[in-house]
C-alpha atoms as a PDB file:
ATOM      1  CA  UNK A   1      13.795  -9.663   9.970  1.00  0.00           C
ATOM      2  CA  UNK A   2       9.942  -9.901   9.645  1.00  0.00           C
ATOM      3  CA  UNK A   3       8.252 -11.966   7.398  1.00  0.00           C
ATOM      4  CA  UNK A   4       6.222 -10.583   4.305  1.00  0.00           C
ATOM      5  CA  UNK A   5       2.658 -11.641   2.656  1.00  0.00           C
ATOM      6  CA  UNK A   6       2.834 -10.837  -0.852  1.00  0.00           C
ATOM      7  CA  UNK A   7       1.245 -11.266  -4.277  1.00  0.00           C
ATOM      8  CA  UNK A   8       1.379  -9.831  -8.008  1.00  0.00           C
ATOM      9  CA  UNK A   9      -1.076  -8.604 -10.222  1.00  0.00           C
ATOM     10  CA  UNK A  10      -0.524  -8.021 -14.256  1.00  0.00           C
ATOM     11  CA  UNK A  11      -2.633  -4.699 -14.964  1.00  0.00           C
ATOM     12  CA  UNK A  12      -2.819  -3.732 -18.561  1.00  0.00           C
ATOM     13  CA  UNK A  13      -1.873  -0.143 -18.195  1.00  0.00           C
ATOM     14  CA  UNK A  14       1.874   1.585 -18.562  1.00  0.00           C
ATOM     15  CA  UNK A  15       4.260   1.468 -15.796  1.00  0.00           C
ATOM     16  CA  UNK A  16       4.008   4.996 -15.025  1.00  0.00           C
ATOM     17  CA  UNK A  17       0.533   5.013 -15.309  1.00  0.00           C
ATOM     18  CA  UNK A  18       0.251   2.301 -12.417  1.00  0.00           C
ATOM     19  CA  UNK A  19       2.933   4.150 -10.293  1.00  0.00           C
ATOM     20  CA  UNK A  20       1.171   7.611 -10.710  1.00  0.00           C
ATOM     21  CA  UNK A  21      -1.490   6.144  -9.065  1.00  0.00           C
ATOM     22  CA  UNK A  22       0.215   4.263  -6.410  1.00  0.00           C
ATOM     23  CA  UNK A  23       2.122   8.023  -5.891  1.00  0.00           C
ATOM     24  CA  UNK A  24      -1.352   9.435  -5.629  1.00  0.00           C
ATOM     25  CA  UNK A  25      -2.351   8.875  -1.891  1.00  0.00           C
ATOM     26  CA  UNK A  26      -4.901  11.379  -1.488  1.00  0.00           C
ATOM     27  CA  UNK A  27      -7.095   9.790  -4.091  1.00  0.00           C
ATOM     28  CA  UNK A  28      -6.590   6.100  -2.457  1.00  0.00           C
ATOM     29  CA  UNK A  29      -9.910   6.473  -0.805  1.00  0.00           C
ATOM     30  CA  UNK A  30     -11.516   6.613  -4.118  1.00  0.00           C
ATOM     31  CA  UNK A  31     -10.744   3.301  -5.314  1.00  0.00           C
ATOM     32  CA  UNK A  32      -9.092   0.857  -2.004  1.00  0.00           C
ATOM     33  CA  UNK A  33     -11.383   0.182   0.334  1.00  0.00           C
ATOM     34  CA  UNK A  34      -9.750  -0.083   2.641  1.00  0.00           C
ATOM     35  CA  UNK A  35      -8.436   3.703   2.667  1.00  0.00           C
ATOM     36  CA  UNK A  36     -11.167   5.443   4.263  1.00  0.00           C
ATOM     37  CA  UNK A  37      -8.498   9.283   4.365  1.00  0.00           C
ATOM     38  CA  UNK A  38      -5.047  10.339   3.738  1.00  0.00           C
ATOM     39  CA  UNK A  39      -4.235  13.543   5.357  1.00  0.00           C
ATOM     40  CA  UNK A  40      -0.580  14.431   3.904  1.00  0.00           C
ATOM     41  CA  UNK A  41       2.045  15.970   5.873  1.00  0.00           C
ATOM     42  CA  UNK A  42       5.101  16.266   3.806  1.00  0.00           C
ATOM     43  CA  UNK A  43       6.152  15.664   0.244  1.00  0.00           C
ATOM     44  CA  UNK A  44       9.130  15.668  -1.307  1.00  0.00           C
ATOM     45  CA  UNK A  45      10.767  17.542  -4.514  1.00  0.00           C
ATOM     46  CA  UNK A  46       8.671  15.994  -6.879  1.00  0.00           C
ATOM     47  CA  UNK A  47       5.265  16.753  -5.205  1.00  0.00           C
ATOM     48  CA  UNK A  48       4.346  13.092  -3.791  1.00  0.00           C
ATOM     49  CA  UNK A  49       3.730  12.386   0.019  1.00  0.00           C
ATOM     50  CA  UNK A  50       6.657  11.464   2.043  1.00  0.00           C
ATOM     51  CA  UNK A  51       4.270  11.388   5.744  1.00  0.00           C
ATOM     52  CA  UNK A  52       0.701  10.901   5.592  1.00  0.00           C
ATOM     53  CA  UNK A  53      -1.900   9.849   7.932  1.00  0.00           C
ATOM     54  CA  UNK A  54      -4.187   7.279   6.598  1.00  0.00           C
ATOM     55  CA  UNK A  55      -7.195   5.939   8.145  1.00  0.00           C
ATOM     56  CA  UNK A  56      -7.551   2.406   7.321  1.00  0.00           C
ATOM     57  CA  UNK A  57     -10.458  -0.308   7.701  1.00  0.00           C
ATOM     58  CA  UNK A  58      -9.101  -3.398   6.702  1.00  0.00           C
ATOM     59  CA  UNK A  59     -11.337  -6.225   7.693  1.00  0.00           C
ATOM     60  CA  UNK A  60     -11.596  -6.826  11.494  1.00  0.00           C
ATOM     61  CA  UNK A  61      -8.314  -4.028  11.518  1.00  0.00           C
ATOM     62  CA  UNK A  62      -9.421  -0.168  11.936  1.00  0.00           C
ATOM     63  CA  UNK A  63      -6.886   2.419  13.161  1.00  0.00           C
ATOM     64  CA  UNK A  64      -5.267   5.262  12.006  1.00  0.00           C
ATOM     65  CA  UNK A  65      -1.587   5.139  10.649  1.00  0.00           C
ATOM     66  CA  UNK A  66       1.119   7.858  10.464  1.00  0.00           C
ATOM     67  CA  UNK A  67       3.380   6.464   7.605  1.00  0.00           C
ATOM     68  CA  UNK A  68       6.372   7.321   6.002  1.00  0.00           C
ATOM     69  CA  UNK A  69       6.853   6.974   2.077  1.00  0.00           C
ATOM     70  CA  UNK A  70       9.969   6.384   0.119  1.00  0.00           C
ATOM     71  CA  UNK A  71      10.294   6.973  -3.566  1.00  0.00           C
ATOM     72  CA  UNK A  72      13.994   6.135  -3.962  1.00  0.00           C
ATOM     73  CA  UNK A  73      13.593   3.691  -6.724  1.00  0.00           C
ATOM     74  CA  UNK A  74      10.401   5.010  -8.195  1.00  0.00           C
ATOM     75  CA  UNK A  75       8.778   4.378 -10.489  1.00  0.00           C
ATOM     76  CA  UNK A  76      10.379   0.978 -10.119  1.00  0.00           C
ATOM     77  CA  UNK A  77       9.135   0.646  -6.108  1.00  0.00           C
ATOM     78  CA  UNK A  78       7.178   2.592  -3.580  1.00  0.00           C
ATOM     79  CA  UNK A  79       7.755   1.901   0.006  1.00  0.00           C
ATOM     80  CA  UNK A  80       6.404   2.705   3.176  1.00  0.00           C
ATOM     81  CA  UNK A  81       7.091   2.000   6.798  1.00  0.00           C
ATOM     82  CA  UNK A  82       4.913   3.098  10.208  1.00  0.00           C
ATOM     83  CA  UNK A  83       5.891   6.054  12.283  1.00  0.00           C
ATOM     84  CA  UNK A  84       2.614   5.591  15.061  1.00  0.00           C
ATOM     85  CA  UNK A  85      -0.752   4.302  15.307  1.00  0.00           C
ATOM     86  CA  UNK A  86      -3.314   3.439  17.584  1.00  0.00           C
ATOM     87  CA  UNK A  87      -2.913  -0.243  17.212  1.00  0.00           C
ATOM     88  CA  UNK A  88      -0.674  -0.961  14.856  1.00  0.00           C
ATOM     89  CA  UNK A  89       3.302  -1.746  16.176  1.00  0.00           C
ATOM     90  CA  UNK A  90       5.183  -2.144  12.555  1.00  0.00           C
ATOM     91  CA  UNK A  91       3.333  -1.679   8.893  1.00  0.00           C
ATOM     92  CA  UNK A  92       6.066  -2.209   6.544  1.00  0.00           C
ATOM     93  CA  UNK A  93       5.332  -2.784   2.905  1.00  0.00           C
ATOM     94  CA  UNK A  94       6.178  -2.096  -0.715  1.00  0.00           C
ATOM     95  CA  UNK A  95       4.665  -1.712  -4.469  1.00  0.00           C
ATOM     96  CA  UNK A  96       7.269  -3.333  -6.644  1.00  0.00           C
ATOM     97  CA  UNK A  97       6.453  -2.116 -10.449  1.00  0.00           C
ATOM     98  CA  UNK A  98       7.849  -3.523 -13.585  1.00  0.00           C
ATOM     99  CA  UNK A  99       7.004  -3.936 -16.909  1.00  0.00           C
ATOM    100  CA  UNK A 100       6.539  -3.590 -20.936  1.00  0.00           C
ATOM    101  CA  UNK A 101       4.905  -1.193 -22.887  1.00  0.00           C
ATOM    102  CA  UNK A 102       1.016  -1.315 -21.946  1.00  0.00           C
ATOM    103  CA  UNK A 103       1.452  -4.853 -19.607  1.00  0.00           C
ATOM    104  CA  UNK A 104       2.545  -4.023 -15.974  1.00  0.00           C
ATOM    105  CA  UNK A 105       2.913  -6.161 -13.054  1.00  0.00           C
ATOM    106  CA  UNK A 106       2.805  -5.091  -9.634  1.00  0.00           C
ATOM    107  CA  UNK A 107       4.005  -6.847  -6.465  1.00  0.00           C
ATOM    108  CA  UNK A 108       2.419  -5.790  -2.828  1.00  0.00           C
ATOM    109  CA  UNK A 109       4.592  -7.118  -0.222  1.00  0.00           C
ATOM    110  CA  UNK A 110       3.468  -6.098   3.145  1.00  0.00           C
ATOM    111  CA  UNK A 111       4.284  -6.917   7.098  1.00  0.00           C
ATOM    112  CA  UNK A 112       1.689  -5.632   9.834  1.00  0.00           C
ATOM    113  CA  UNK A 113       2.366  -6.178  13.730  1.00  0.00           C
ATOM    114  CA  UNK A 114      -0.637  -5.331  15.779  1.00  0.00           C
ATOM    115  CA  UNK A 115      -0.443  -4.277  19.667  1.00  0.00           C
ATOM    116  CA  UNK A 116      -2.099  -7.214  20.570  1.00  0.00           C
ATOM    117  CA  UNK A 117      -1.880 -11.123  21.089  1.00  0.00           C
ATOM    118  CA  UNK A 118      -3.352 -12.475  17.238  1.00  0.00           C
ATOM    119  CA  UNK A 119      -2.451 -15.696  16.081  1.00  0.00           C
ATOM    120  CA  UNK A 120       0.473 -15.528  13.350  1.00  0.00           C
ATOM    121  CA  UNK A 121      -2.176 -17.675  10.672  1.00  0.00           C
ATOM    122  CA  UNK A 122      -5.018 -15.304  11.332  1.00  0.00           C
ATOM    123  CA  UNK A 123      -2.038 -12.209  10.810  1.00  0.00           C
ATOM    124  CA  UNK A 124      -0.857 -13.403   7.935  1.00  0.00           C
ATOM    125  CA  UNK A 125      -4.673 -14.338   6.305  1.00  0.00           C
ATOM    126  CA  UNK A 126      -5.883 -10.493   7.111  1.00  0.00           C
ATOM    127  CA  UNK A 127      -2.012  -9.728   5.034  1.00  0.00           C
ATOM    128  CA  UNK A 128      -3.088 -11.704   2.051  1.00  0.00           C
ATOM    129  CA  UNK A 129      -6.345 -10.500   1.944  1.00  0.00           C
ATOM    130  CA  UNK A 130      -5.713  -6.892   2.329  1.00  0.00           C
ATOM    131  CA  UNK A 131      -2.719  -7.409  -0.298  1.00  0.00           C
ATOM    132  CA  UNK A 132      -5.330  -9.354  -2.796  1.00  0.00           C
ATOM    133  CA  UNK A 133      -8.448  -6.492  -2.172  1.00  0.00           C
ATOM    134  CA  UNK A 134      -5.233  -4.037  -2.943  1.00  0.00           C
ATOM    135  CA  UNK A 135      -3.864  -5.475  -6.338  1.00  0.00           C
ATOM    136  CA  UNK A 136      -8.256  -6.408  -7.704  1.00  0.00           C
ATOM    137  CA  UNK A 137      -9.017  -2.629  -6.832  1.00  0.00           C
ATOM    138  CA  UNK A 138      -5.701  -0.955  -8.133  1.00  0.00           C
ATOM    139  CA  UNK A 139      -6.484  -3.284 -11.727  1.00  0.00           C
ATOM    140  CA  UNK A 140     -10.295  -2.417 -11.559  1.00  0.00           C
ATOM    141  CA  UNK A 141      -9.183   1.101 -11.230  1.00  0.00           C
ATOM    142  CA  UNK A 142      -6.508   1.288 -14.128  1.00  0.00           C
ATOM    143  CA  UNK A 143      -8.195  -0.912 -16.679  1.00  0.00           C
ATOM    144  CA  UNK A 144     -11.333   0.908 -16.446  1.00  0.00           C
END
């Protein structure tokens, strides 16, 4: 079983505020950096993306990811998991939301195998910092 980076984040917005936005991939590129576009391929009952291409530049990794996106538990967790990219071999990862009221906290647990040979230290230091960029922009964004 692989081995997840994660952190948490307390956001002072409502739980379905936070998930609404974590539902909303087409507008990721206007607040994560590191979501330069999200081309959406399917969606499910509800309206939010079940496949989407995203194009990501996070730190030294660029490529471009076909994911797949399960709301099963939502609004309580988002998930995703990697169909293909160019460089990528896994991207697994999850938004765990709970919360009270107007106080929400958000977990980002992710896993990310690339194609080639990096050191597991230097993999799991571009993890924490793309999970800790993640969680800063997604509060920046809802406590605006």
């Amino acid at each position: 079983m692989a081995e997840f980076s994660s952190n948490s984040i307390s956001i002072e917005a409502p739980v379905d505020e936070v998930a609404a936005l974590l539902a909303d991939l087409e507008n990721f590129p206007t607040w994560s950096s590191a979501i330069k576009s999200v081309e959406v391929h399917d969606r499910d009952g509800s309206g939010r993306p079940t496949s989407a291409t995203v194009k990501i530049e996070a730190g030294v990794l660029k490529d471009r990811a076909k994911l797949s996106y399960d709301y099963s538990n939502f609004p309580k967790e988002i998930s995703f998991s990697l169909e293909e990219a160019d460089l990528m071999t896994e991207m697994t990862g999850s938004y765990e939301i709970s919360g009270d009221g107007d106080e929400t906290e958000v977990t980002y647990r992710l896993h990310v195998e690339v194609s080639m040979p990096v050191p597991e230290i230097m993999r799991k230091k571009a993890e924490m910092a793309t999970i800790d960029a993640a969680l800063s922009q997604l509060k920046k964004k809802l406590e605006v």
